[in-house]
C-alpha atoms as a PDB file:
ATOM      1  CA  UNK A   1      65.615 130.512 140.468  1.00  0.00           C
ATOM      2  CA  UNK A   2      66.472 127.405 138.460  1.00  0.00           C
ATOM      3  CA  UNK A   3      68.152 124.930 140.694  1.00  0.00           C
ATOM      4  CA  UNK A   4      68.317 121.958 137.717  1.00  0.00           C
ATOM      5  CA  UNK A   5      71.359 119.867 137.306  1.00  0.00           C
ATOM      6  CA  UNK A   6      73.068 120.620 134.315  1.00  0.00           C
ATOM      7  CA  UNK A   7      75.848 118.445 132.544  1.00  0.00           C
ATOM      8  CA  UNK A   8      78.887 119.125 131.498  1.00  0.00           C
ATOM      9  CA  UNK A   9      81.690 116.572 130.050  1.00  0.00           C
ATOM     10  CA  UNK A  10      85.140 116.364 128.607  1.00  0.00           C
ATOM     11  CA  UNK A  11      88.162 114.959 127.709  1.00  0.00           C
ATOM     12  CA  UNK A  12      91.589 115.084 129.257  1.00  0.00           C
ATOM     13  CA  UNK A  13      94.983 113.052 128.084  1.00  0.00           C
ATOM     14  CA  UNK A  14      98.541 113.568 128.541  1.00  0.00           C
ATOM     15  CA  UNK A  15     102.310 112.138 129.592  1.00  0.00           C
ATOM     16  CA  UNK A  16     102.260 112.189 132.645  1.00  0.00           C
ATOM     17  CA  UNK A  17     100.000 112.345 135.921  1.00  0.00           C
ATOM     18  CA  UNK A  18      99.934 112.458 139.732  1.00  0.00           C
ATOM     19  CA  UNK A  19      96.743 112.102 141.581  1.00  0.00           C
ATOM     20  CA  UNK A  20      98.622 112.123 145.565  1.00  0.00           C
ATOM     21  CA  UNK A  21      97.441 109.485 147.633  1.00  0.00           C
ATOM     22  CA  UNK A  22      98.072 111.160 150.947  1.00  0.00           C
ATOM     23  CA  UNK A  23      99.711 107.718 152.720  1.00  0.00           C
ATOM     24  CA  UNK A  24     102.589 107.572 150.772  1.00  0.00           C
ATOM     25  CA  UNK A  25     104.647 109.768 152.954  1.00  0.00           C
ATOM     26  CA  UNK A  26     107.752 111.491 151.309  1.00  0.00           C
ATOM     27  CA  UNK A  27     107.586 109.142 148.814  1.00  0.00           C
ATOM     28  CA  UNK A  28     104.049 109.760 146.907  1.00  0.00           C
ATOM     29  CA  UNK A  29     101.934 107.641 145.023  1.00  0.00           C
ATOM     30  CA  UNK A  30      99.545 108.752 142.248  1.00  0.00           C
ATOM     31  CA  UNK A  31      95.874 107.014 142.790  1.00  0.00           C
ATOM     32  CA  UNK A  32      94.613 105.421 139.849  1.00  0.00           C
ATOM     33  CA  UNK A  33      92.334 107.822 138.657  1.00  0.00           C
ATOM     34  CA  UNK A  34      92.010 111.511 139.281  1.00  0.00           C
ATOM     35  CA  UNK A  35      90.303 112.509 142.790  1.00  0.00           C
ATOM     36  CA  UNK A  36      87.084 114.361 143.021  1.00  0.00           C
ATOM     37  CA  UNK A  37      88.431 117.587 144.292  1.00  0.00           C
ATOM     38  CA  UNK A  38      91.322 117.005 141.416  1.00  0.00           C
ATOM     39  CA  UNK A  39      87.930 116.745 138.738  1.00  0.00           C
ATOM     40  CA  UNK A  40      86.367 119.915 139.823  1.00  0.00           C
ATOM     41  CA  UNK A  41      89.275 121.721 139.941  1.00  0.00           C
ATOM     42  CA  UNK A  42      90.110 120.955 136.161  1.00  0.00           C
ATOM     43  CA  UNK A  43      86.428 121.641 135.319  1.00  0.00           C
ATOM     44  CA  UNK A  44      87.070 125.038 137.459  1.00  0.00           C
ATOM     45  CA  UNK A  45      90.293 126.194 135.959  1.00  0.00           C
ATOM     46  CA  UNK A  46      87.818 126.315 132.514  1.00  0.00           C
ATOM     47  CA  UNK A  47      85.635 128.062 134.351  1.00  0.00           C
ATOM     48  CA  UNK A  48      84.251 128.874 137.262  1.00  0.00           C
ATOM     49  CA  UNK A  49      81.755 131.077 138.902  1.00  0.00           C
ATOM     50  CA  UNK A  50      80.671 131.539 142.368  1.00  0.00           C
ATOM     51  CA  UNK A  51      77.468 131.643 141.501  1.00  0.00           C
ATOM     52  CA  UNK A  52      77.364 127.733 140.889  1.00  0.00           C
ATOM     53  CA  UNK A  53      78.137 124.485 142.251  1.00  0.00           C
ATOM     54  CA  UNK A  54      80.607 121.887 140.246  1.00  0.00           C
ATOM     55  CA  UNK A  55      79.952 118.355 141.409  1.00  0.00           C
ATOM     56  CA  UNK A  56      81.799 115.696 139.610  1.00  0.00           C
ATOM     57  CA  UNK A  57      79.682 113.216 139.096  1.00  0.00           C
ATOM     58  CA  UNK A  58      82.427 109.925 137.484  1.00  0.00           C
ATOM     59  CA  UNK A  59      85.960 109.588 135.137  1.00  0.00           C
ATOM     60  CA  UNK A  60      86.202 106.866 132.501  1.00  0.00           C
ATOM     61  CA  UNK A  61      89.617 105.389 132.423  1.00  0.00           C
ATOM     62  CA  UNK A  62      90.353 105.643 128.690  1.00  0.00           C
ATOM     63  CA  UNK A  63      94.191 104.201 128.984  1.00  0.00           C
ATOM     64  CA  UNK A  64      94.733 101.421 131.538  1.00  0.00           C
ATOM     65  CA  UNK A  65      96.874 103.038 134.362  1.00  0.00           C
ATOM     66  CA  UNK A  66     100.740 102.625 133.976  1.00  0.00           C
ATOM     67  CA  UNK A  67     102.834 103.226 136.863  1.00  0.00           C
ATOM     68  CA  UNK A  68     106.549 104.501 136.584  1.00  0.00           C
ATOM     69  CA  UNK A  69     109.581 105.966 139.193  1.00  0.00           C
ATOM     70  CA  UNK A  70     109.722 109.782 138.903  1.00  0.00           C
ATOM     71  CA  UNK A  71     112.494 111.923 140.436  1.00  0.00           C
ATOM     72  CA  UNK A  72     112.788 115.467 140.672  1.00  0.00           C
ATOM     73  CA  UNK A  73     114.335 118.550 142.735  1.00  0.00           C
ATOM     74  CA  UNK A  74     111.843 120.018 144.963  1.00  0.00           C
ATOM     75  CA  UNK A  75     112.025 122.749 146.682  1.00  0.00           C
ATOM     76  CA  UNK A  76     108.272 123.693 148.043  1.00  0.00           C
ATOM     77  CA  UNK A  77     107.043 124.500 151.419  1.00  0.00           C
ATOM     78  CA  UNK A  78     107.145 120.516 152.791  1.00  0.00           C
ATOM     79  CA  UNK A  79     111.095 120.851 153.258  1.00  0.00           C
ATOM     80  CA  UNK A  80     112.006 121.710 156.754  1.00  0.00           C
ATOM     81  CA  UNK A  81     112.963 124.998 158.016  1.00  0.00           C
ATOM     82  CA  UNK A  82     116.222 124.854 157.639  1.00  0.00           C
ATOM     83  CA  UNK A  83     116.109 123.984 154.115  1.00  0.00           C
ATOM     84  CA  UNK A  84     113.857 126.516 153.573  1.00  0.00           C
ATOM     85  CA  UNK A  85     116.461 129.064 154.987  1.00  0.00           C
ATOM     86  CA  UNK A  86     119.010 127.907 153.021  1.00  0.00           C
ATOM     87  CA  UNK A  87     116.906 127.743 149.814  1.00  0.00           C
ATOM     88  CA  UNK A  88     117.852 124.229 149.417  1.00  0.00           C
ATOM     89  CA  UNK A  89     116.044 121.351 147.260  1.00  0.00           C
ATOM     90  CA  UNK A  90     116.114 117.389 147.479  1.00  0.00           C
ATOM     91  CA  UNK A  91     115.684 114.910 145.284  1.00  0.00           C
ATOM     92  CA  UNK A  92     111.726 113.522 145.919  1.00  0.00           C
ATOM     93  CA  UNK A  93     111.208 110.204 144.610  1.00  0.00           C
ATOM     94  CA  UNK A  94     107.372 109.397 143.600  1.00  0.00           C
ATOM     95  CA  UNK A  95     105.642 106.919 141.551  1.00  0.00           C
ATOM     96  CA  UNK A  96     103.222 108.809 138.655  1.00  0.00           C
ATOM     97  CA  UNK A  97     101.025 107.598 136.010  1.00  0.00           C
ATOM     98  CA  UNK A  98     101.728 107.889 132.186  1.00  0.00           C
ATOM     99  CA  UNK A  99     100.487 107.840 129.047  1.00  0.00           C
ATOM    100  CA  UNK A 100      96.666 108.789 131.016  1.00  0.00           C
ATOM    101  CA  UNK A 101      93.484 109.525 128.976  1.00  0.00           C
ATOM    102  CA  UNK A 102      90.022 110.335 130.812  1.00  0.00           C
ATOM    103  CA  UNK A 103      86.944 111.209 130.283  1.00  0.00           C
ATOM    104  CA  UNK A 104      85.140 113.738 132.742  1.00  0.00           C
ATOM    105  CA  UNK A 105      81.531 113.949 133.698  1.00  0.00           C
ATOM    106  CA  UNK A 106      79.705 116.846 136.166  1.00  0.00           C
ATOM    107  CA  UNK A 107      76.695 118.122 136.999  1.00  0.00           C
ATOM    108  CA  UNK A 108      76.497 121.878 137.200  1.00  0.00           C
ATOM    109  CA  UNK A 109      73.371 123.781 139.470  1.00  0.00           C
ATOM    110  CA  UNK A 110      72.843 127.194 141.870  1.00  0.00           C
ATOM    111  CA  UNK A 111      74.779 127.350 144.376  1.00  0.00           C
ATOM    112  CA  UNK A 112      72.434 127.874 147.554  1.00  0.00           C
ATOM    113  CA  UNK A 113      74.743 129.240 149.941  1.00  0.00           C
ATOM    114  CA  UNK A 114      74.566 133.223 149.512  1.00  0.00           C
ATOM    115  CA  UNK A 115      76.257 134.002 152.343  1.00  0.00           C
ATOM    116  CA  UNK A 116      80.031 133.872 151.263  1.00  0.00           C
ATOM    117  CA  UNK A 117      79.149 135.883 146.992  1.00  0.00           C
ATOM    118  CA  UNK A 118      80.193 139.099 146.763  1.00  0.00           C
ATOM    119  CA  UNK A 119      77.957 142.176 145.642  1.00  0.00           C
ATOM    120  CA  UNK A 120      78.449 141.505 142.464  1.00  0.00           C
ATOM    121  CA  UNK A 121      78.033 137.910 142.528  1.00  0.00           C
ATOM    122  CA  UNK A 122      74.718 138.524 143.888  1.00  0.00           C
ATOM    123  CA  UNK A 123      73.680 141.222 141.501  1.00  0.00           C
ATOM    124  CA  UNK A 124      74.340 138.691 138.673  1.00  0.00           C
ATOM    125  CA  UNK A 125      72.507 135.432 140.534  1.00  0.00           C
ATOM    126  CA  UNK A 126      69.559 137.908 141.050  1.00  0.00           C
ATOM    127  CA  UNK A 127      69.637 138.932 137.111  1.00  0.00           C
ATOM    128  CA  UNK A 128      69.716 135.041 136.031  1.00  0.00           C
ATOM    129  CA  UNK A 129      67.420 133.108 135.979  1.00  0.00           C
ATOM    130  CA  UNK A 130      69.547 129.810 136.075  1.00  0.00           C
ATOM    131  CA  UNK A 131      73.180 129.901 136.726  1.00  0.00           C
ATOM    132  CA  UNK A 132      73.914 126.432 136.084  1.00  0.00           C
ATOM    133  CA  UNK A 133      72.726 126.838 132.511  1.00  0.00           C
ATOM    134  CA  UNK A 134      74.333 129.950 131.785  1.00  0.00           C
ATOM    135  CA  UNK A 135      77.506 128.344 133.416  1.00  0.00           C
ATOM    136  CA  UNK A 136      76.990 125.105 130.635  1.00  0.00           C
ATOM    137  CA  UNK A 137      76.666 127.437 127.714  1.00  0.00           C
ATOM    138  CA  UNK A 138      79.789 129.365 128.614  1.00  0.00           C
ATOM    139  CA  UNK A 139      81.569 126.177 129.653  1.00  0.00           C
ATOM    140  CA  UNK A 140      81.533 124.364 126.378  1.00  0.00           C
ATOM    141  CA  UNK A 141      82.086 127.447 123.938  1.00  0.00           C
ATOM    142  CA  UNK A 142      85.589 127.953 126.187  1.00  0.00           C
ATOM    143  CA  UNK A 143      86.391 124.295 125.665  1.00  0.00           C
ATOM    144  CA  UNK A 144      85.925 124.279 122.423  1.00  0.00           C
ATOM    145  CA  UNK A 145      87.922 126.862 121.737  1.00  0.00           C
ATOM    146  CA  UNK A 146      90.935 125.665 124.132  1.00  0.00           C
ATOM    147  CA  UNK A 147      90.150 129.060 126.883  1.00  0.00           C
ATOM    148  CA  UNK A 148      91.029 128.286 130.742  1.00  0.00           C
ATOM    149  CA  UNK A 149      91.824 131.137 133.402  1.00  0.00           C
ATOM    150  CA  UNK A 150      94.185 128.537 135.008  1.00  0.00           C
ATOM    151  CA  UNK A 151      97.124 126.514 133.205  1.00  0.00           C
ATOM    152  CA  UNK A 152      95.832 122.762 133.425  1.00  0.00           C
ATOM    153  CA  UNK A 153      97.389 120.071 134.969  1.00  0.00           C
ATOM    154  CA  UNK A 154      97.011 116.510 135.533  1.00  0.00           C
ATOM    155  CA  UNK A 155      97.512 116.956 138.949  1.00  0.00           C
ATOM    156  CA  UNK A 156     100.993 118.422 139.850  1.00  0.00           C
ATOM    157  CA  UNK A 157     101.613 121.276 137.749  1.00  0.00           C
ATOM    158  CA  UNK A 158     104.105 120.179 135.319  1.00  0.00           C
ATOM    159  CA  UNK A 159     102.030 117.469 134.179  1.00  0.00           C
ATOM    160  CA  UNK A 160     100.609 119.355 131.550  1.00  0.00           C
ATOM    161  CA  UNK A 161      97.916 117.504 129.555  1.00  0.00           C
ATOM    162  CA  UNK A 162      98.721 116.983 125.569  1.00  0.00           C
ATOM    163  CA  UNK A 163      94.465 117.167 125.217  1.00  0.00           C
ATOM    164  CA  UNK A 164      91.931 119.129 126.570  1.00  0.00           C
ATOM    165  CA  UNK A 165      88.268 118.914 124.862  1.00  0.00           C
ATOM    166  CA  UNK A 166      85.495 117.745 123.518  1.00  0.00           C
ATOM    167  CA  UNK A 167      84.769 113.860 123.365  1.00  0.00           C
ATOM    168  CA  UNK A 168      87.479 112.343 120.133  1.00  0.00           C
ATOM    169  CA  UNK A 169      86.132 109.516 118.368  1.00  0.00           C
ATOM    170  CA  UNK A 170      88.890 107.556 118.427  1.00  0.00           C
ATOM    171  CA  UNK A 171      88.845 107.501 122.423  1.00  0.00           C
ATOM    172  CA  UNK A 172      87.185 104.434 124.108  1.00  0.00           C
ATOM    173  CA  UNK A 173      86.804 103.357 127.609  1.00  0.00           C
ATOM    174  CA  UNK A 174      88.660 100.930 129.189  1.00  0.00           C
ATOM    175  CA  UNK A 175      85.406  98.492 129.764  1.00  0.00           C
ATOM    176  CA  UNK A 176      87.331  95.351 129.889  1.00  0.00           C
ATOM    177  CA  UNK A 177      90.005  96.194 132.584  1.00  0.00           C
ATOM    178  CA  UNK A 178      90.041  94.371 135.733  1.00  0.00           C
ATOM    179  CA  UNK A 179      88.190  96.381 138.605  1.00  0.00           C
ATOM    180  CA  UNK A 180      90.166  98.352 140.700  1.00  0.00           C
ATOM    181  CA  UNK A 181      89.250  98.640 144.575  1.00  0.00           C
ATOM    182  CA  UNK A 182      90.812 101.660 146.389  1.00  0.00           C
ATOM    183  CA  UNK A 183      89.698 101.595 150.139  1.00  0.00           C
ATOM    184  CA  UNK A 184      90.076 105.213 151.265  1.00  0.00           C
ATOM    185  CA  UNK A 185      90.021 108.119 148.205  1.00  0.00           C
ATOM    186  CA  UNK A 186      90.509 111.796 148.907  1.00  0.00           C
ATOM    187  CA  UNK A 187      87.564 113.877 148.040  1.00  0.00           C
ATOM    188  CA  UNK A 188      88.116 117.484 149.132  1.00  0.00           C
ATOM    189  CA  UNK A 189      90.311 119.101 151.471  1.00  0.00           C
ATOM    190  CA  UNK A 190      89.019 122.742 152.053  1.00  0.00           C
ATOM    191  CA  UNK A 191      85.283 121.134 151.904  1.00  0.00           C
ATOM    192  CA  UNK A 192      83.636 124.195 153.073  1.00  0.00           C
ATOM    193  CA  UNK A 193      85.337 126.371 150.130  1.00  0.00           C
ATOM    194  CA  UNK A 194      88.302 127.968 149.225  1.00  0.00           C
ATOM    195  CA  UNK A 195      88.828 129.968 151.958  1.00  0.00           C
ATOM    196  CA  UNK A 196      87.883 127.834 154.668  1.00  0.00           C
ATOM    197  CA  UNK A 197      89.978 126.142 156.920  1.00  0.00           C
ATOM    198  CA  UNK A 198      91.289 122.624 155.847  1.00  0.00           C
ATOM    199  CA  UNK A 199      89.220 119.788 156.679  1.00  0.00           C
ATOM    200  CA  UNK A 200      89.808 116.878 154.731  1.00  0.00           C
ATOM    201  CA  UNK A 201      87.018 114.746 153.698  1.00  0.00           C
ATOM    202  CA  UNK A 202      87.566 110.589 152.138  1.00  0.00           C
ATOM    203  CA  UNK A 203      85.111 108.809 149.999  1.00  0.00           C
ATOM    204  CA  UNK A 204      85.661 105.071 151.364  1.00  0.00           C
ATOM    205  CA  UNK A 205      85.306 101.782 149.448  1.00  0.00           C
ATOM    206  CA  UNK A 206      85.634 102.978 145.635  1.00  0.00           C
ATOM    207  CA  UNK A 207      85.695 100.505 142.990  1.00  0.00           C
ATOM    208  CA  UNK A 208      86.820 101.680 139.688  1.00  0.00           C
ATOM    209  CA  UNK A 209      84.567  98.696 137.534  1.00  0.00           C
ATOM    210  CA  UNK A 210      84.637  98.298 133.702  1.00  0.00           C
ATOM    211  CA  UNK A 211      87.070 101.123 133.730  1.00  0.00           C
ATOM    212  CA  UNK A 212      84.676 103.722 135.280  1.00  0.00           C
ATOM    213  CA  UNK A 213      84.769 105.124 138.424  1.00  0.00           C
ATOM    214  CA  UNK A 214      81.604 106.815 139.641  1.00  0.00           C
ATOM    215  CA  UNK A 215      81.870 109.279 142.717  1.00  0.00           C
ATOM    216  CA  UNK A 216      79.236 108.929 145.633  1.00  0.00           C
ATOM    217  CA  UNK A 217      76.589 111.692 145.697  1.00  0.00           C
ATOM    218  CA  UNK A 218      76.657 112.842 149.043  1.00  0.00           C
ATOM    219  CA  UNK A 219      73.792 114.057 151.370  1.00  0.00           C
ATOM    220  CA  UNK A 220      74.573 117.727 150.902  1.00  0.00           C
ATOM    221  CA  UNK A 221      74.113 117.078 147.321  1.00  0.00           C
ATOM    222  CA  UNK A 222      78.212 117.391 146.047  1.00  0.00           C
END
């Protein structure tokens, strides 16, 4: 079995984003750049395979981050019970990005837990001979060609991006923008997958320098 790392990139843009800092209380607050767990899950929502491991690897700030007042109605499961009963909304106030452009980097290999694939996961990671390459190959010809299984967002879901794809020319990193230090950054919440219970897990001391923020590789490899 091939357990190589295999790359994948690509580029995201649109109006309007919301990365949640999870301090912000009822009022939330969009971190500067998109959150590891918010990375692979746009990489994911392309494609995604048990099979393989997705482990974002760093985002390149192409447009300087812009912070604005949002409002809107919601009506989702952090009202109280009452208002639930009721079915009514209230107005949320956050604080969103706009006008966001990044560029995406992973690294793609076997995933070496077996234990949680179904049969016919496991009849497929037996018949190939590397998984993260096959998952590279079919990665790229579905972004070129604008495929996902999952409507993309840039983070909540009616931020929906304006561009999703390969590299542009005309995009450039951010390289002279003053660094950004963030002290605590969400990096996963169900960290032992999807159906696991939640456990939140916080990359600490991130510096987004030159307009690039690079994740920390961790010692179980993600």
């Amino acid at each position: 079995m091939d357990n190589k790392l295999y790359h994948v990139e690509m580029e995201i843009a649109g109006n309007t984003a919301m990365w949640t800092r999870p301090d912000c209380g009822d009022s939330p607050c969009s971190y500067p750049a998109p959150t590891y767990s918010a990375v692979r899950g746009i990489f994911e929502s392309i494609l995604w395979g048990p099979a393989v491991l997705v482990m974002p690897r760093k985002v390149e700030l192409c447009a300087r981050p812009q912070y604005h007042s949002y409002v809107t109605n919601y009506g989702g499961p952090l009202r109280n019970s009452n208002n639930i009963k009721k079915d009514n909304n209230y107005q949320l106030y956050a604080t969103v990005l706009l006008d966001v452009c990044y560029r995406l980097y992973a690294d793609v290999t076997t995933n070496p837990d077996k234990r949680k694939l179904s049969a016919k996961t496991l009849v497929w990671d037996r018949r190939t001979t590397s998984p993260g390459h096959a998952y590279q190959e079919m990665f790229y010809k579905r972004l070129k060609k604008g495929q996902s299984f999952a409507t993309l967002s840039l983070g909540w879901s009616e931020f929906t991006p304006s561009y999703v794809g390969p590299f542009r020319a005309t995009t450039h990193v951010c390289d002279d923008m003053p660094d950004i230090m963030i002290p605590s950054m969400y990096r996963s919440v169900f960290s032992d997958g999807y159906k696991s219970a939640y456990r939140a897990v916080y990359d600490t001391n991130i510096c987004i320098r030159k307009g690039v923020l690079e994740f920390p590789i961790r010692g179980d490899g993600t």
